[in-house]
C-alpha atoms as a PDB file:
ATOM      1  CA  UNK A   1     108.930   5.828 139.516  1.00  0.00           C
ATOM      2  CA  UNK A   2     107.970   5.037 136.042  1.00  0.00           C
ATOM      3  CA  UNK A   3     105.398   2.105 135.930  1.00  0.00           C
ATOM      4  CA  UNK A   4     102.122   1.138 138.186  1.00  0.00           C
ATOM      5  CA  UNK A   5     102.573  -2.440 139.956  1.00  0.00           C
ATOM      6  CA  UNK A   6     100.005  -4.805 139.295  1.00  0.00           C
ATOM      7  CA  UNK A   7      98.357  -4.338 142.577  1.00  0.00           C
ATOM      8  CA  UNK A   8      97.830  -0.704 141.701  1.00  0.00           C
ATOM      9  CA  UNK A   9      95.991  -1.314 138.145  1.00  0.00           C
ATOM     10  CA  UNK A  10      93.711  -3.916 139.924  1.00  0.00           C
ATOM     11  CA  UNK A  11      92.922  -1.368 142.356  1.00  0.00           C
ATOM     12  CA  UNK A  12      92.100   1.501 139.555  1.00  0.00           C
ATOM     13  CA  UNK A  13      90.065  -1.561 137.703  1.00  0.00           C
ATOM     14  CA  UNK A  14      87.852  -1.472 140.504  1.00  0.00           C
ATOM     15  CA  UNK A  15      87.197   1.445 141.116  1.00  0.00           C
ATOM     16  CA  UNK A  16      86.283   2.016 137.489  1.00  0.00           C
ATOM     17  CA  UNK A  17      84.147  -0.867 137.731  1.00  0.00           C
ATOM     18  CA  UNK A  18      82.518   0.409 140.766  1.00  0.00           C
ATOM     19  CA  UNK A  19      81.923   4.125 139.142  1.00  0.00           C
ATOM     20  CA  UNK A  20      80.514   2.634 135.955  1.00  0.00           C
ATOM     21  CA  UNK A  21      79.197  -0.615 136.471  1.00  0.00           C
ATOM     22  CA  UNK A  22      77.740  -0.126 139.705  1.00  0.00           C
ATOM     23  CA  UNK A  23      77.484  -2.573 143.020  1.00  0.00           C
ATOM     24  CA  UNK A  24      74.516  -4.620 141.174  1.00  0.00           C
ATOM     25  CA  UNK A  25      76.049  -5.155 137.942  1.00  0.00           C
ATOM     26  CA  UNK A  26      78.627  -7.351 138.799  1.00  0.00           C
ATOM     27  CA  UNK A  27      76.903  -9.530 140.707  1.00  0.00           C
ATOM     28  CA  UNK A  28      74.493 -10.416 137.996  1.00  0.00           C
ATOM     29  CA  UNK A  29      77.607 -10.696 135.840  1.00  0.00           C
ATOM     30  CA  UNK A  30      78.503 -13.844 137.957  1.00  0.00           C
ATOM     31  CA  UNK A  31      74.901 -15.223 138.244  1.00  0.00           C
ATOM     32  CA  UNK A  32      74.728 -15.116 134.432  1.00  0.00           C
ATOM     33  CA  UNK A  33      78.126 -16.867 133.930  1.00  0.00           C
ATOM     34  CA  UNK A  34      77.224 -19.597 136.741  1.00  0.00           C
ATOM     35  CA  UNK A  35      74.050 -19.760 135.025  1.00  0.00           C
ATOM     36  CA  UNK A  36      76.046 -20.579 131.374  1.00  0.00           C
ATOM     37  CA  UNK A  37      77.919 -22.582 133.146  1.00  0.00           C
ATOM     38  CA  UNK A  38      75.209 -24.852 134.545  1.00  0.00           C
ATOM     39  CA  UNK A  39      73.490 -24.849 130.769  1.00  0.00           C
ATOM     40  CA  UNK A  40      76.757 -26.319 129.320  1.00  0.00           C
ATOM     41  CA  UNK A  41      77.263 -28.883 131.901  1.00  0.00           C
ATOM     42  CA  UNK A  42      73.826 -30.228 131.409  1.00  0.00           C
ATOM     43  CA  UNK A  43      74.007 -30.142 127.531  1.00  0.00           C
ATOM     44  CA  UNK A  44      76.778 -32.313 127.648  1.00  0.00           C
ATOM     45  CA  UNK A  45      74.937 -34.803 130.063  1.00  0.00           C
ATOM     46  CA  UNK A  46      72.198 -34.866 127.599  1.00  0.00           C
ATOM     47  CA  UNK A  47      74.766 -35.985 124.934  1.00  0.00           C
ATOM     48  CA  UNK A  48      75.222 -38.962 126.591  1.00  0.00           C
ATOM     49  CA  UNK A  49      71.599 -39.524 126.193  1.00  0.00           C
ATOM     50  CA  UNK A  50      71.348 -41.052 129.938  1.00  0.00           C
ATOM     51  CA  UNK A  51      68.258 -41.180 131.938  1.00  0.00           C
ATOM     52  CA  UNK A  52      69.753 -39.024 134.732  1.00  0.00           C
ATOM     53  CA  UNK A  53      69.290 -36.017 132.240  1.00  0.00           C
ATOM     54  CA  UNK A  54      65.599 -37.007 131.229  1.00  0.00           C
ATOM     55  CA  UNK A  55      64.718 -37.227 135.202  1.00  0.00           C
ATOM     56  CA  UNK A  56      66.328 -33.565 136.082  1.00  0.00           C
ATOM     57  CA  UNK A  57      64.808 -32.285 133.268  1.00  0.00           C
ATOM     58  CA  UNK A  58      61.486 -33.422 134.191  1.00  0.00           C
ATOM     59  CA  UNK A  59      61.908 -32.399 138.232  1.00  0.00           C
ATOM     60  CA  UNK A  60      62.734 -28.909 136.184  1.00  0.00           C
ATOM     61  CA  UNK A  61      59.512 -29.081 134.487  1.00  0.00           C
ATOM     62  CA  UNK A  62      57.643 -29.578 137.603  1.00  0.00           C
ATOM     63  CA  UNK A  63      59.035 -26.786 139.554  1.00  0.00           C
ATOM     64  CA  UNK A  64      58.764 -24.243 136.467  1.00  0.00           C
ATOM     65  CA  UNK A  65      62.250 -23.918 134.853  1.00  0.00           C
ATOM     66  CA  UNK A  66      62.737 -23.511 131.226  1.00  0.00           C
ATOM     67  CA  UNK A  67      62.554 -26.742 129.011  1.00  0.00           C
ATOM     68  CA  UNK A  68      66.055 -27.649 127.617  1.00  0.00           C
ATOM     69  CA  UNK A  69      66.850 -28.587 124.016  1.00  0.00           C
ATOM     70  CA  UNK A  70      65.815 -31.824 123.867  1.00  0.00           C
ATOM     71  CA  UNK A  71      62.538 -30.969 125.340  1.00  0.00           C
ATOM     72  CA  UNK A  72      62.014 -28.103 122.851  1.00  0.00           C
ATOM     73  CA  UNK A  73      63.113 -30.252 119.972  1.00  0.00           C
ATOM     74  CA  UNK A  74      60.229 -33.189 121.083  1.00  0.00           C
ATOM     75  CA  UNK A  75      57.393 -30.556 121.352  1.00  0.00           C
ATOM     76  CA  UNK A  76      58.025 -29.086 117.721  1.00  0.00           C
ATOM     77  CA  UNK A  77      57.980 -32.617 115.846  1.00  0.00           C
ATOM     78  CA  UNK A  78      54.420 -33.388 117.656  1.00  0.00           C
END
């Protein structure tokens, strides 16, 4: 009777989480971690300096998205 299994912490995590993070919170926890994760994944295919990288960053461009590195790097040597 002494110690909590591990399926009764997970259920007090989330309820706390619930309480004080609220339904919204979490959500937009994942979308900012996919988000990171999509970042890192294309920074390493810009490494590799291919022209797959230069043509999704440019169909990025055209529908609005943020420039990458690169991009930002080329407009403050001109």
């Amino acid at each position: 009777m002494g110690s909590f299994s591990i399926w009764h912490w997970l259920i007090v995590l989330a309820v706390v989480l619930l309480l004080f993070g609220g339904g919204g919170k979490i959500p937009k926890l994942m979308k900012d971690m996919g988000v990171g994760i999509n970042a890192f994944k294309r920074g390493l295919k810009e490494e590799k300096g291919g022209a797959e990288a230069k043509d999704a960053d440019a169909a990025r461009l055209e529908r609005g998205e943020a420039a990458s590195t690169a991009e930002r790097k080329e407009t403050v040597k001109s």
